[in-house]
N, C-alpha and C. Protein backbone atom coordinates (compact mmCIF):
# COMPACT_ATOMS: atom_id res chain seq x y z
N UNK A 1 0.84 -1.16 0.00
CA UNK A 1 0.00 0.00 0.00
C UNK A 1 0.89 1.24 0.00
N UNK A 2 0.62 2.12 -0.54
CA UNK A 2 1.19 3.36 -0.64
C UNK A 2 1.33 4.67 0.11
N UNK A 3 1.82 5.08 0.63
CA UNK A 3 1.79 6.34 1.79
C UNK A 3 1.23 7.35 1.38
N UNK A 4 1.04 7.53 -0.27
CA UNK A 4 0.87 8.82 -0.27
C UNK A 4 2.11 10.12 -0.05
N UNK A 5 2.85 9.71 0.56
CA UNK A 5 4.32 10.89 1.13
C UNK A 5 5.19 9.68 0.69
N UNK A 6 6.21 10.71 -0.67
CA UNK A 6 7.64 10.28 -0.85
C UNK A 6 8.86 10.39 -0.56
N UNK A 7 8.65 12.03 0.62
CA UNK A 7 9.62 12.29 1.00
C UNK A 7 9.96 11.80 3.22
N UNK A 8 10.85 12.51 3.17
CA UNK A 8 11.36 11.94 4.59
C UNK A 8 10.27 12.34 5.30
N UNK A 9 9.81 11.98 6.34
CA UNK A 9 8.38 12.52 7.29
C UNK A 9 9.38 12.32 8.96
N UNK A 10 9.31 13.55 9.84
CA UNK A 10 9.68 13.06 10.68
C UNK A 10 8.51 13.52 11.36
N UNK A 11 8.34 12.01 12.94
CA UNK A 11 7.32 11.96 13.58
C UNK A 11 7.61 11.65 14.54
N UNK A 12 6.97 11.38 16.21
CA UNK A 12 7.61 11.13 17.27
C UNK A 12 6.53 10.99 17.78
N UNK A 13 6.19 9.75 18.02
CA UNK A 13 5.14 8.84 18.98
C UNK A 13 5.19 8.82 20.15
N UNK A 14 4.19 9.57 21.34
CA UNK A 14 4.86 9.42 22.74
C UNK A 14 3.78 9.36 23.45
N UNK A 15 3.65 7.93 24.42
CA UNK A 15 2.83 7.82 25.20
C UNK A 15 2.91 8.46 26.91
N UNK A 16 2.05 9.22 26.99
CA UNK A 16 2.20 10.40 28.15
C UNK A 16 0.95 10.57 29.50
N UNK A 17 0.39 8.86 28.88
CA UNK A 17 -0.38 8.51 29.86
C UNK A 17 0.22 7.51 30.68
N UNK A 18 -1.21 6.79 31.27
CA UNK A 18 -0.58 5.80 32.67
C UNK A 18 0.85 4.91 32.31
N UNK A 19 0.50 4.43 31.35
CA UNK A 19 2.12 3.33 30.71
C UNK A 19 3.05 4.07 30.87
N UNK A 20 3.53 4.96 30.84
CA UNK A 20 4.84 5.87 31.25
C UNK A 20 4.95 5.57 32.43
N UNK A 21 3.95 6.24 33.16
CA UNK A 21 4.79 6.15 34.37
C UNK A 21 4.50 4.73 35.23
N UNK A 22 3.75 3.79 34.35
CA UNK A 22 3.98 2.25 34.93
C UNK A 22 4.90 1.79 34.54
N UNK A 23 5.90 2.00 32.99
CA UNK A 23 6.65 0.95 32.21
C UNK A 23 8.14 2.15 32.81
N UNK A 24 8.26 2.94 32.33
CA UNK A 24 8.96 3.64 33.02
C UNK A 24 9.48 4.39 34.14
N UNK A 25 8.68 4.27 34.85
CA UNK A 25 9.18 4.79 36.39
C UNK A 25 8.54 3.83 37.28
N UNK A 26 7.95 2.98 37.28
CA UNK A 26 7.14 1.98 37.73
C UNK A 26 6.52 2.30 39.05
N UNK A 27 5.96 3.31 38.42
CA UNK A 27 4.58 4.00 39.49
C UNK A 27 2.78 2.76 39.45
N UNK A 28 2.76 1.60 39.96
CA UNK A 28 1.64 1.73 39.66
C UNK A 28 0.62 1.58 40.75
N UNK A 29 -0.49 1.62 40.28
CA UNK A 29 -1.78 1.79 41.24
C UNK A 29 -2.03 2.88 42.49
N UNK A 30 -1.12 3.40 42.18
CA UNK A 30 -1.50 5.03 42.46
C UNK A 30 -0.69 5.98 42.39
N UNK A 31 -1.16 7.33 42.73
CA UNK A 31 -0.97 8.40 41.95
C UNK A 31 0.71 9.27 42.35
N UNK A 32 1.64 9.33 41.43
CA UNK A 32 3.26 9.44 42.03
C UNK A 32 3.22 10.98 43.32
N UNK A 33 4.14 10.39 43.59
CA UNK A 33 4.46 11.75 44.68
C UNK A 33 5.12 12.79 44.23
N UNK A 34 4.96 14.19 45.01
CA UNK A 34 5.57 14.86 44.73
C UNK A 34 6.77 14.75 43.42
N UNK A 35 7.74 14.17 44.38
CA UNK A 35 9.11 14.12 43.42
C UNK A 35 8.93 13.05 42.56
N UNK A 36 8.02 12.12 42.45
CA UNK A 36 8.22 11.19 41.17
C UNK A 36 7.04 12.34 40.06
N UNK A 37 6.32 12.83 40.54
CA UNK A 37 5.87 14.08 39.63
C UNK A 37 6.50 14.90 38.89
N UNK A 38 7.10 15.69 39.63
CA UNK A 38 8.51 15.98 39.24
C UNK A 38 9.34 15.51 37.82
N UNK A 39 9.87 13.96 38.41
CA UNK A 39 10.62 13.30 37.44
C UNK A 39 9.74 13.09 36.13
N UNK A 40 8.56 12.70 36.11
CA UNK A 40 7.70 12.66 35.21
C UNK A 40 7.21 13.74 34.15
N UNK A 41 7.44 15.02 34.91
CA UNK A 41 7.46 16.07 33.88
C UNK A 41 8.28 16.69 33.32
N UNK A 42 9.67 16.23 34.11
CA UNK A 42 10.99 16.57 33.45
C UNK A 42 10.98 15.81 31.96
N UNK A 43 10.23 14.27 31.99
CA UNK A 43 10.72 13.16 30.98
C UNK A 43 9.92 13.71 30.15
N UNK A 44 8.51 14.03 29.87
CA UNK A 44 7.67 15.11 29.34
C UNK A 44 7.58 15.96 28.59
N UNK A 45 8.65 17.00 28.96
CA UNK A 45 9.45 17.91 29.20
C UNK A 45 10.65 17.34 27.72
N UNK A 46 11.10 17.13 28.23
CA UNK A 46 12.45 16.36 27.21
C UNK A 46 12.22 15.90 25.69
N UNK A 47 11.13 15.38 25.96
CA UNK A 47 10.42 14.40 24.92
C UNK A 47 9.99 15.71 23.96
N UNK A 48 8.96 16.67 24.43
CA UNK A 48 8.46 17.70 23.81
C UNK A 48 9.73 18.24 23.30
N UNK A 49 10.38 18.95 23.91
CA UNK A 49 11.64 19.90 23.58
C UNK A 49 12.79 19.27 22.37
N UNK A 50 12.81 17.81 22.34
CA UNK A 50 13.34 16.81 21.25
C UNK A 50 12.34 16.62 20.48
N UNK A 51 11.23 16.96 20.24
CA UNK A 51 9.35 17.07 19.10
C UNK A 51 9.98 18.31 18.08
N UNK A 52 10.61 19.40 19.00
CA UNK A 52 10.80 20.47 18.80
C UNK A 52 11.83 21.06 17.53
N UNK A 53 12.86 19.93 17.78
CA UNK A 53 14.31 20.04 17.26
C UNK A 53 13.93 20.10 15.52
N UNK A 54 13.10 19.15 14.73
CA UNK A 54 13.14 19.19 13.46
C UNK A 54 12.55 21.05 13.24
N UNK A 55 12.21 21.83 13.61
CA UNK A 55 11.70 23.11 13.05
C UNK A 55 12.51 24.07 13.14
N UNK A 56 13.35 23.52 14.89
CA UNK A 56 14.75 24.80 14.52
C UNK A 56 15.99 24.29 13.83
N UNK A 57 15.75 23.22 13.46
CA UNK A 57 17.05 22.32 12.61
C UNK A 57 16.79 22.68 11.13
N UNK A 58 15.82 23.39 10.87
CA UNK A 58 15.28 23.26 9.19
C UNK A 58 15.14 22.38 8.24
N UNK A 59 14.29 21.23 9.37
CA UNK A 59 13.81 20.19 7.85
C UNK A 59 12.92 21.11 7.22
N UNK A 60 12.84 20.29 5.73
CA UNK A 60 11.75 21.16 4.83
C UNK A 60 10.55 21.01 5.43
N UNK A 61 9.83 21.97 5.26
CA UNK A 61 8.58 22.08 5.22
C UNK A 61 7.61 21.40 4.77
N UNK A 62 6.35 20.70 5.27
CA UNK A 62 6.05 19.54 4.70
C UNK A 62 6.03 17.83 4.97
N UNK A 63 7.64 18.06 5.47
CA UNK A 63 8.44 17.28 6.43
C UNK A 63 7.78 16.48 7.76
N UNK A 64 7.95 17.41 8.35
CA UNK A 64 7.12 17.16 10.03
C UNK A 64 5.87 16.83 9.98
N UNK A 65 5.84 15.76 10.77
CA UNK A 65 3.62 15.03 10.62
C UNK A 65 2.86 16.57 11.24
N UNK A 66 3.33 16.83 12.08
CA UNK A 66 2.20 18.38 12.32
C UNK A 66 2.05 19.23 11.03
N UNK A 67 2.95 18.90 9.82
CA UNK A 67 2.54 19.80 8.70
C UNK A 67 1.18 18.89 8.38
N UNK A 68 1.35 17.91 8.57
CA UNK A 68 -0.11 16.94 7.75
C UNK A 68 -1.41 17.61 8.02
């Protein structure tokens, strides 16, 4: 099947619900504390700010799935 898009597409999939902070910080069945809050919005945080990098790096336009 065909994509439709021939050129490079950059995209960044990030799950920022409960599985984060069960698979990754292994918070589960209830709600993190303070400082694992904290850590959780730093990782958040990171993730967004690396979302960020293709627009001040100057891929083309078009490029990035938020152009879609």
């Amino acid at each position: 099947m065909a994509s439709g898009h021939d050129e490079r597409l950059f995209i960044l999939a990030f799950d920022h619900r409960g599985s984060l902070k069960e698979h990754m910080f292994g918070i589960r069945g209830r709600e993190p504390d303070p400082a694992e809050f904290a850590r959780l919005a730093d990782a958040k945080l990171l993730v967004w700010r690396a979302s960020r990098r293709p627009w001040r790096g100057g891929s083309p336009r078009g490029s990035r799935g938020a152009d879609r």
